[in-house]
Protein backbone atom coordinates (compact mmCIF):
# COMPACT_ATOMS: atom_id res chain seq x y z
CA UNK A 1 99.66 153.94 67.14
CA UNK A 2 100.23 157.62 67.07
CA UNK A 3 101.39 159.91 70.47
CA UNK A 4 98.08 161.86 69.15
CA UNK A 5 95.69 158.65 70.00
CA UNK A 6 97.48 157.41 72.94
CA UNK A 7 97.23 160.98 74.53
CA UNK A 8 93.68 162.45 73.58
CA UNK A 9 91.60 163.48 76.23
CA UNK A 10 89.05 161.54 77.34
CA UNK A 11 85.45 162.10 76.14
CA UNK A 12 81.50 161.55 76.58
CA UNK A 13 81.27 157.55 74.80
CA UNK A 14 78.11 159.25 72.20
CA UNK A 15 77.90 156.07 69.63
CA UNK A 16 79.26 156.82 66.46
CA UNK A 17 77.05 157.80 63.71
CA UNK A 18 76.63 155.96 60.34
CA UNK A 19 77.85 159.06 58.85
CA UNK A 20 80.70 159.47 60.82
CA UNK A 21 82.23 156.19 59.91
CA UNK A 22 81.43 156.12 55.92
CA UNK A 23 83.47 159.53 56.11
CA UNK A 24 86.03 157.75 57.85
CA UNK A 25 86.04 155.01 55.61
CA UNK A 26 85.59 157.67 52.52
CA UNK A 27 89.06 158.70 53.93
CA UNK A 28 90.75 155.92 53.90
CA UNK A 29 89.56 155.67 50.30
CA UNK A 30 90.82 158.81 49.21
CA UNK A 31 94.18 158.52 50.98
CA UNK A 32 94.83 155.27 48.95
CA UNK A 33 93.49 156.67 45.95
CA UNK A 34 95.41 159.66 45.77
CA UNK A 35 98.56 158.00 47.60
CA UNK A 36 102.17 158.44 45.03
CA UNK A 37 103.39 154.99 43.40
CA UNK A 38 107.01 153.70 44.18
CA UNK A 39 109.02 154.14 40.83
CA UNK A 40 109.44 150.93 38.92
CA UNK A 41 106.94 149.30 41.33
CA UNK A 42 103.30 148.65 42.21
CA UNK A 43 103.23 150.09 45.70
CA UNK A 44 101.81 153.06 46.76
CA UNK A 45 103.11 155.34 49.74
CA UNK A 46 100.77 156.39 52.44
CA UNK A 47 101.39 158.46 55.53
CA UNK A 48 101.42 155.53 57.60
CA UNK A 49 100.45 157.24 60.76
CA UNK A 50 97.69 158.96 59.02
CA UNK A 51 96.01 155.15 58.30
CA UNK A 52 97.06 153.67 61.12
CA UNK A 53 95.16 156.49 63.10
CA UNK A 54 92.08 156.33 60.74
CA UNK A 55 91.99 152.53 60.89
CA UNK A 56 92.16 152.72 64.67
CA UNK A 57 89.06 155.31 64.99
CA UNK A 58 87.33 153.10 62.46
CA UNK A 59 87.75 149.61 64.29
CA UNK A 60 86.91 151.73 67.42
CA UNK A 61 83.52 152.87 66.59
CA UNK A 62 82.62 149.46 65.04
CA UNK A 63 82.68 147.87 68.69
CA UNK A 64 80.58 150.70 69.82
CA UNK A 65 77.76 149.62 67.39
CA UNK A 66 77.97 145.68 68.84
CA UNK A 67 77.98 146.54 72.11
CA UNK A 68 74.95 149.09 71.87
CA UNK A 69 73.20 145.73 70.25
CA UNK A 70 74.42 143.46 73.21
CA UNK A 71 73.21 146.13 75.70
CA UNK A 72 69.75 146.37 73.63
CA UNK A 73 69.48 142.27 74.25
CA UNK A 74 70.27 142.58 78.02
CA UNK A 75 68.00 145.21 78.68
CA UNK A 76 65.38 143.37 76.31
CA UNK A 77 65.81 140.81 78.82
CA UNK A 78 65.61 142.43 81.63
CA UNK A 79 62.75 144.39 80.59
CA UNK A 80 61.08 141.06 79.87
CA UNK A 81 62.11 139.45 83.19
CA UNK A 82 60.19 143.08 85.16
CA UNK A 83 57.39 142.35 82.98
CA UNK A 84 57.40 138.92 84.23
CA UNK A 85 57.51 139.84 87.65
CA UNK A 86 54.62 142.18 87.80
CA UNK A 87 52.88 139.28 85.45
CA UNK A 88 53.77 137.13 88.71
CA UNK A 89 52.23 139.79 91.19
CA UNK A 90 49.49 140.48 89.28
CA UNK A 91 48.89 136.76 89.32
CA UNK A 92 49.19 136.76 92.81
CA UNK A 93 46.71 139.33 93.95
CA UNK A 94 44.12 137.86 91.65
CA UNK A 95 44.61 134.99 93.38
CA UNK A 96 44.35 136.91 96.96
CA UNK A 97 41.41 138.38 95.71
CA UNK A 98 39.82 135.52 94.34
CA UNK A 99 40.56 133.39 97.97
CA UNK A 100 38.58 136.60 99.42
CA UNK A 101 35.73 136.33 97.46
CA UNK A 102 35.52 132.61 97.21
CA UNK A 103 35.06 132.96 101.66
CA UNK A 104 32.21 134.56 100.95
CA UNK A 105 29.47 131.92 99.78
CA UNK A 106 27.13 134.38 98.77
CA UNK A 107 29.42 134.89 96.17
CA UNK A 108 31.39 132.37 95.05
CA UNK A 109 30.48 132.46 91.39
CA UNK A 110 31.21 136.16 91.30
CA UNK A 111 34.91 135.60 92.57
CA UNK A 112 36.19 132.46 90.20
CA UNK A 113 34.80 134.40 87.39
CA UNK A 114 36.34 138.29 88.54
CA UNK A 115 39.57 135.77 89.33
CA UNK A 116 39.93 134.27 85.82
CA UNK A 117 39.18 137.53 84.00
CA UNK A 118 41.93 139.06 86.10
CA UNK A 119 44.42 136.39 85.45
CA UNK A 120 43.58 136.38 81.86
CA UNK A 121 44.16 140.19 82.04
CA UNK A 122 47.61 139.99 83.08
CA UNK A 123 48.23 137.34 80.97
CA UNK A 124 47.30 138.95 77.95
CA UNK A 125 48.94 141.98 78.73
CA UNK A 126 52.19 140.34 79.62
CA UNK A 127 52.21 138.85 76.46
CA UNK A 128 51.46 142.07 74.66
CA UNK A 129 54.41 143.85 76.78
CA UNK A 130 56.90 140.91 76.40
CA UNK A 131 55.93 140.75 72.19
CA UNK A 132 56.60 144.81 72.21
CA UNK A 133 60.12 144.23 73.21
CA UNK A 134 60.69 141.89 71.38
CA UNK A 135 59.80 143.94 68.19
CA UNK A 136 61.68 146.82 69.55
CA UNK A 137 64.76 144.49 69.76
CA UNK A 138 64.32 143.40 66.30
CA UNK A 139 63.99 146.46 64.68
CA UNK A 140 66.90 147.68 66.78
CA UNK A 141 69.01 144.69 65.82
CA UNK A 142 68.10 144.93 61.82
CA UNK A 143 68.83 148.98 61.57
CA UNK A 144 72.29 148.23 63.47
CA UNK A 145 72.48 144.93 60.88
CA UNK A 146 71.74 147.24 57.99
CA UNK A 147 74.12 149.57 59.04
CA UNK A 148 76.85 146.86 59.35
CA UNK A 149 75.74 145.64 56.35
CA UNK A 150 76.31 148.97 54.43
CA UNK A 151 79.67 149.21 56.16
CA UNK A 152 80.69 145.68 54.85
CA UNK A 153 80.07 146.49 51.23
CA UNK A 154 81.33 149.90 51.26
CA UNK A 155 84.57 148.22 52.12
CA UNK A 156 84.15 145.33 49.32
CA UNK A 157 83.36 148.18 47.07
CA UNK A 158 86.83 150.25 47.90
CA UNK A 159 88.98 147.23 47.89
CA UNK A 160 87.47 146.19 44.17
CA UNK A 161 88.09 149.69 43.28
CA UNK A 162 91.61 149.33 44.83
CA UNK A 163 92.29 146.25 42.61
CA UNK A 164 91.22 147.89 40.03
CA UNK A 165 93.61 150.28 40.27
CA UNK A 166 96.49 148.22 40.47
CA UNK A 167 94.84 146.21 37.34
CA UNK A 168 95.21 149.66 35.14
CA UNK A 169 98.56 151.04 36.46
CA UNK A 170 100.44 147.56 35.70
CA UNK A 171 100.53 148.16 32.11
CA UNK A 172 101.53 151.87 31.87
CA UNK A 173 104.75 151.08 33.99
CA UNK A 174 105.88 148.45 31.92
CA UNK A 175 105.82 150.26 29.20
CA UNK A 176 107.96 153.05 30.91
C-alpha cells in the first residue's frame, strides 16, 4: 500500500457511485492494456503502486455498496418493528375505546362494531405500511444487485480480453 493511501486525509463516507467505480475499473483496464511486455517473455510491467492503489480504492468502495444494503435491511426492520408498535397501540386504544363504549348499555352494539372497524383499520394499514417497506427494500436490494452484477461482468469481460491478449502476443514473440 502506497504512503499516498495510508496518509490521505480523512473525508465525508458519500457511497461511491456506479460511475465512479467502472472508471476505476476502466483504469485498471487500460493500465494492463497499455502496460510494456518483458523481452523474450509473456509478462507485462505495471507500475505496481499505481494498481495496487487502484485495486485498493476499488475493493474499498465495493464494501460501501454491501453495507448501504445491510443498513437498508436493518432499518427495513426497524421501520417494520415502529410500524408494529403503533399497530400494537392502535390496537390498544381500540380496545380502550371499545371497553368504554361496551359500559354503556345503551350502546353496546355501537362499540363492538366502531371496535372491530378500528382494529381492522390498523390492521390493514399495518399491513399496507409493513408491504411498502418491504418493496422499498427490494427494489433497493435489486438496483444495488444490478449494480454488482454489472461490476461482476465488467470484470469477466476485462480478464477475457486480458487472455486474449496474451492468446495473440504468444505467437509474434516466437517468431522473434
Amino acid at each position: 500500500m502506497s504512503d499516498e493511501a495510508e496518509h490521505a486525509p480523512d473525508s465525508i463516507n458519500v457511497p461511491p457511485r456506479m460511475g465512479e467505480m467502472l472508471e476505476l475499473v476502466d483504469e485498471l483496464i487500460l493500465a494492463v492494456e497499455g502496460a510494456r511486455t518483458v523481452p523474450l517473455s509473456n509478462n507485462v510491467m505495471i507500475d505496481r503502486a499505481r494498481l495496487i492503489d487502484m485495486l485498493y480504492t476499488l475493493r474499498d468502495q465495493l464494501p460501501d455498496e454491501l453495507r448501504a444494503a445491510r443498513w437498508m435491511v436493518r432499518e427495513r426492520e426497524s421501520f417494520v418493528a415502529r410500524t408494529n408498535e403503533t399497530a400494537r397501540e392502535m390496537l390498544e386504544r381500540a380496545r380502550n375505546r371499545s371497553e368504554e363504549l361496551v359500559s354503556e348499555s345503551y350502546i353496546v352494539k355501537e362499540a363492538v362494531d366502531e371496535a372491530n372497524a378500528l382494529v381492522r383499520h390498523a390492521e390493514a394499514e399495518a399491513t399496507r405500511i409493513r408491504l411498502e417497506a418491504e418493496d422499498y427494500n427490494e427494489k433497493t436490494l435489486a438496483e444495488t444487485e444490478g449494480i454488482l452484477a454489472d461490476l461482476l461482468a465488467q470484470v469477466r469481460h476485462s480478464r477475457a480480453e486480458l487472455h486474449q491478449t496474451r492468446t495473440r502476443t504468444m505467437p509474434e514473440e516466437e517468431e522473434d
